[in-house]
C-alpha atoms as a PDB file:
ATOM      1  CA  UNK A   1     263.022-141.075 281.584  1.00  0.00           C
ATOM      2  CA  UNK A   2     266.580-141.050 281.759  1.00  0.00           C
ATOM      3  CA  UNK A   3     268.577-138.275 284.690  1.00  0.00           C
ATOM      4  CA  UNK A   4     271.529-136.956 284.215  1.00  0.00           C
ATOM      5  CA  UNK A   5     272.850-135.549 287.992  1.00  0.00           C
ATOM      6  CA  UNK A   6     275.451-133.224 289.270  1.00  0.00           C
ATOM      7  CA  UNK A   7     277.268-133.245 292.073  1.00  0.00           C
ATOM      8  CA  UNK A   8     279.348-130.853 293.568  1.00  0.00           C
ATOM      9  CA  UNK A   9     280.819-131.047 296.299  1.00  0.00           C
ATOM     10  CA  UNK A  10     281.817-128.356 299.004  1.00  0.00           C
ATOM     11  CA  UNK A  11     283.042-125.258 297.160  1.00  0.00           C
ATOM     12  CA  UNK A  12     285.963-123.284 298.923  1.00  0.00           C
ATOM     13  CA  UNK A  13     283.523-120.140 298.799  1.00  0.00           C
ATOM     14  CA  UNK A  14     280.024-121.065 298.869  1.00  0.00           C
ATOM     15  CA  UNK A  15     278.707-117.054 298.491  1.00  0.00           C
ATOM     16  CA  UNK A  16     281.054-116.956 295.185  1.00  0.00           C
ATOM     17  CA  UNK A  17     279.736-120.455 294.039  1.00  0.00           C
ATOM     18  CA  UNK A  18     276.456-120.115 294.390  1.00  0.00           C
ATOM     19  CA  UNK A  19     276.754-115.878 292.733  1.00  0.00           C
ATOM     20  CA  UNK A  20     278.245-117.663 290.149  1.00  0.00           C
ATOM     21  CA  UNK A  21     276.086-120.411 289.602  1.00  0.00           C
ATOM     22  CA  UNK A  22     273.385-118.236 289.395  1.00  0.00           C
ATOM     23  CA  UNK A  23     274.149-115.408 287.536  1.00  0.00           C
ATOM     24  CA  UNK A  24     277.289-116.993 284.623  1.00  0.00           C
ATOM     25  CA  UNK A  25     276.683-120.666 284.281  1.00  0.00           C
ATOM     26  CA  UNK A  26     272.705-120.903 284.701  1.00  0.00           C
ATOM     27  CA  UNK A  27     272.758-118.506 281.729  1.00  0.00           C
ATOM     28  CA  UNK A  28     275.118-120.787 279.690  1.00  0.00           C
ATOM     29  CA  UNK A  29     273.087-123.752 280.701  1.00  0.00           C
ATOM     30  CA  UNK A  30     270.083-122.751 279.785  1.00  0.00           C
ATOM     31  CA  UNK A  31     271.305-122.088 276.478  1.00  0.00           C
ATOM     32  CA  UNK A  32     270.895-126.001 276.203  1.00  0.00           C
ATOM     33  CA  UNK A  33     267.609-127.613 274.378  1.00  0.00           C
ATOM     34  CA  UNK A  34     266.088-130.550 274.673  1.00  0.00           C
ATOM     35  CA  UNK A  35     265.234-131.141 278.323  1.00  0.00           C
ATOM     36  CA  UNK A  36     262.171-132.143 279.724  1.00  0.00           C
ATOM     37  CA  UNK A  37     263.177-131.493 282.938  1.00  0.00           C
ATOM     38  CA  UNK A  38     265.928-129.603 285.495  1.00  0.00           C
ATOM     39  CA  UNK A  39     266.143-129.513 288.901  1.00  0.00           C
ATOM     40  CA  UNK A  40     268.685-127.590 291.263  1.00  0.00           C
ATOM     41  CA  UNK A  41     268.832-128.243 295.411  1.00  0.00           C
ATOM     42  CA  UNK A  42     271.356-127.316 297.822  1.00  0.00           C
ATOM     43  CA  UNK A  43     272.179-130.362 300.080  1.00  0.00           C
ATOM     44  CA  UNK A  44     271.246-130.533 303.815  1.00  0.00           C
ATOM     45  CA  UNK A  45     272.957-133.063 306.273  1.00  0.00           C
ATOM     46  CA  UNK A  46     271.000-135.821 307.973  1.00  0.00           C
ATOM     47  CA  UNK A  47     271.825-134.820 311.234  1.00  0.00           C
ATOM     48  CA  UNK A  48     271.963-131.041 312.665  1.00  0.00           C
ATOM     49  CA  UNK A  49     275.478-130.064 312.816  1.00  0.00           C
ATOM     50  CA  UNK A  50     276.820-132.611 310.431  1.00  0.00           C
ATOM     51  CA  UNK A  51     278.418-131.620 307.238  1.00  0.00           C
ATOM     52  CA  UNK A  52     276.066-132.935 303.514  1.00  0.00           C
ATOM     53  CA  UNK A  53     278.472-135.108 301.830  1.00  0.00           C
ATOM     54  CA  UNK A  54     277.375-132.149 298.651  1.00  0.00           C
ATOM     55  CA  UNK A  55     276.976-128.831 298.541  1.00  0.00           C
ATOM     56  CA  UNK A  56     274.712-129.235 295.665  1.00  0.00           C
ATOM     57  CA  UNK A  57     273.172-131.555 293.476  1.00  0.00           C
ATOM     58  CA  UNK A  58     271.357-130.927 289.958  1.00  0.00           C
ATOM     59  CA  UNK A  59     269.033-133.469 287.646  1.00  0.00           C
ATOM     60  CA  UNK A  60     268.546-132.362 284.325  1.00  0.00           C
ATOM     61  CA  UNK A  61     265.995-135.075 282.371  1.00  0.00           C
ATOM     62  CA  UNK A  62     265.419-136.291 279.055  1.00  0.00           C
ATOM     63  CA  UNK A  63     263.417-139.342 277.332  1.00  0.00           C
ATOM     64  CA  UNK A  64     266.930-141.196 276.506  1.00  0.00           C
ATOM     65  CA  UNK A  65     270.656-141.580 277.361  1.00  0.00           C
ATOM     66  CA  UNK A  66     271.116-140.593 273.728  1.00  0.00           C
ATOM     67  CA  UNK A  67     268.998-137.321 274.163  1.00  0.00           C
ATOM     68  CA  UNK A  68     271.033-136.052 276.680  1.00  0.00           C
ATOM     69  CA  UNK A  69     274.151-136.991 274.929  1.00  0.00           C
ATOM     70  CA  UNK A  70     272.925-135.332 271.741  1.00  0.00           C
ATOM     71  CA  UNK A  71     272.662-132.315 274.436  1.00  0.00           C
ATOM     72  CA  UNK A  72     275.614-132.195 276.123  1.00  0.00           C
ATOM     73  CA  UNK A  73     277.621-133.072 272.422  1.00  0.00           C
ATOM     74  CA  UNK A  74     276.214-129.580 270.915  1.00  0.00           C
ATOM     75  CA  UNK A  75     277.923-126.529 271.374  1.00  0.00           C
ATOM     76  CA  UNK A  76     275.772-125.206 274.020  1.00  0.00           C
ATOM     77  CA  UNK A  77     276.149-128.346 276.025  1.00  0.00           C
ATOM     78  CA  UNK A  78     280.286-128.378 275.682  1.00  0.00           C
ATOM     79  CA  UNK A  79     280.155-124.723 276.302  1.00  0.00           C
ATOM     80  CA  UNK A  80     278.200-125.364 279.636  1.00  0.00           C
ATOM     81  CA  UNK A  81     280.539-128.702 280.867  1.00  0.00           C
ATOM     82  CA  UNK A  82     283.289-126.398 279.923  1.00  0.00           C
ATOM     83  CA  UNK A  83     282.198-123.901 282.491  1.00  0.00           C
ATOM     84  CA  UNK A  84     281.741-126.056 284.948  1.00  0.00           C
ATOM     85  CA  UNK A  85     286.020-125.651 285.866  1.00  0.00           C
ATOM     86  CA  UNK A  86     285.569-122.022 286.276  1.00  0.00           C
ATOM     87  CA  UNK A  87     283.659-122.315 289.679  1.00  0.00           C
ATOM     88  CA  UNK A  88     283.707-125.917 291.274  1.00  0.00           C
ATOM     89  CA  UNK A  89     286.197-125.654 293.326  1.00  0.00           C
ATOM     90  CA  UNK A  90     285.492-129.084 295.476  1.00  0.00           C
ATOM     91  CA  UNK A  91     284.658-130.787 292.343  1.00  0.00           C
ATOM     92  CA  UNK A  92     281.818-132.184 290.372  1.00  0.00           C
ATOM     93  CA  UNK A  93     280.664-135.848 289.904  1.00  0.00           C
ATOM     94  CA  UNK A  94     278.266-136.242 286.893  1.00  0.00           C
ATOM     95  CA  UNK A  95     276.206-139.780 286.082  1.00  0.00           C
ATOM     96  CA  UNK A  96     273.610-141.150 284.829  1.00  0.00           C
ATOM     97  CA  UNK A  97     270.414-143.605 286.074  1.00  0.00           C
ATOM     98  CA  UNK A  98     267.431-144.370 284.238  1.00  0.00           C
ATOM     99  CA  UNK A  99     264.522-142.632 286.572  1.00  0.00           C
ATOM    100  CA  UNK A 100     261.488-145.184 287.696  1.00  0.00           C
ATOM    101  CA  UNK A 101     258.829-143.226 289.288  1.00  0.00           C
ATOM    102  CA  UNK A 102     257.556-144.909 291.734  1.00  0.00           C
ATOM    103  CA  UNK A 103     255.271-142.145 293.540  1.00  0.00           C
ATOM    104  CA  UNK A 104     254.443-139.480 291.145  1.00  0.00           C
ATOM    105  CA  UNK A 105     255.506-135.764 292.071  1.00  0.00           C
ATOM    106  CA  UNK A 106     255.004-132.091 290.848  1.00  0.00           C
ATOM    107  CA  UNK A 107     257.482-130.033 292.520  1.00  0.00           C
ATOM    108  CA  UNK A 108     257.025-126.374 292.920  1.00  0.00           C
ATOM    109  CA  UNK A 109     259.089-123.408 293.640  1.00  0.00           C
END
């Protein structure tokens, strides 16, 4: 299983990112197929009072590199990486990593 994450760091408005996020690019990202899996979390520091090095980080999952490259390569995946510009304002770092699960886990809402 193959991860592709997002990170994005501290937005200049948090209230606008995140109304954003929610209600413009999630529906332009979910116009995507092919995943097996996508997860969204909004970052908490170690320590009380310190500042998360993110503000958010996402994992969207597929059986290959090349699957999620097929994704992102179709119109609905440019469309959605194109969108990205229009609301992080501290920036997004996107990579890959090739998942080993070591514990199992089912997350739930």
């Amino acid at each position: 299983m193959y991860r592709l994450t997002v990170l994005y760091g501290h937005p200049a408005n948090p209230d606008e990112f995140l109304r954003y996020y929610r209600e413009i690019h999630l529906p332009i990202a979910k116009r995507m197929h092919g995943f097996q899996g996508w997860t969204i979390g909004l970052c908490e520091p170690v320590a009380p009072g310190e500042k998360s090095p993110y503000f958010m980080i996402v994992g969207l999952y597929a059986d290959t590199r090349e699957a999620i490259d097929t994704i992102l390569a179709s119109p609905e995946g440019k469309a959605s990486i194109a969108d990205v510009a229009n609301f992080a304002t501290g920036g997004a770092t996107f990579f890959f990593d090739r998942e080993e699960v070591l514990i199992p886990v089912l997350l739930n809402d």
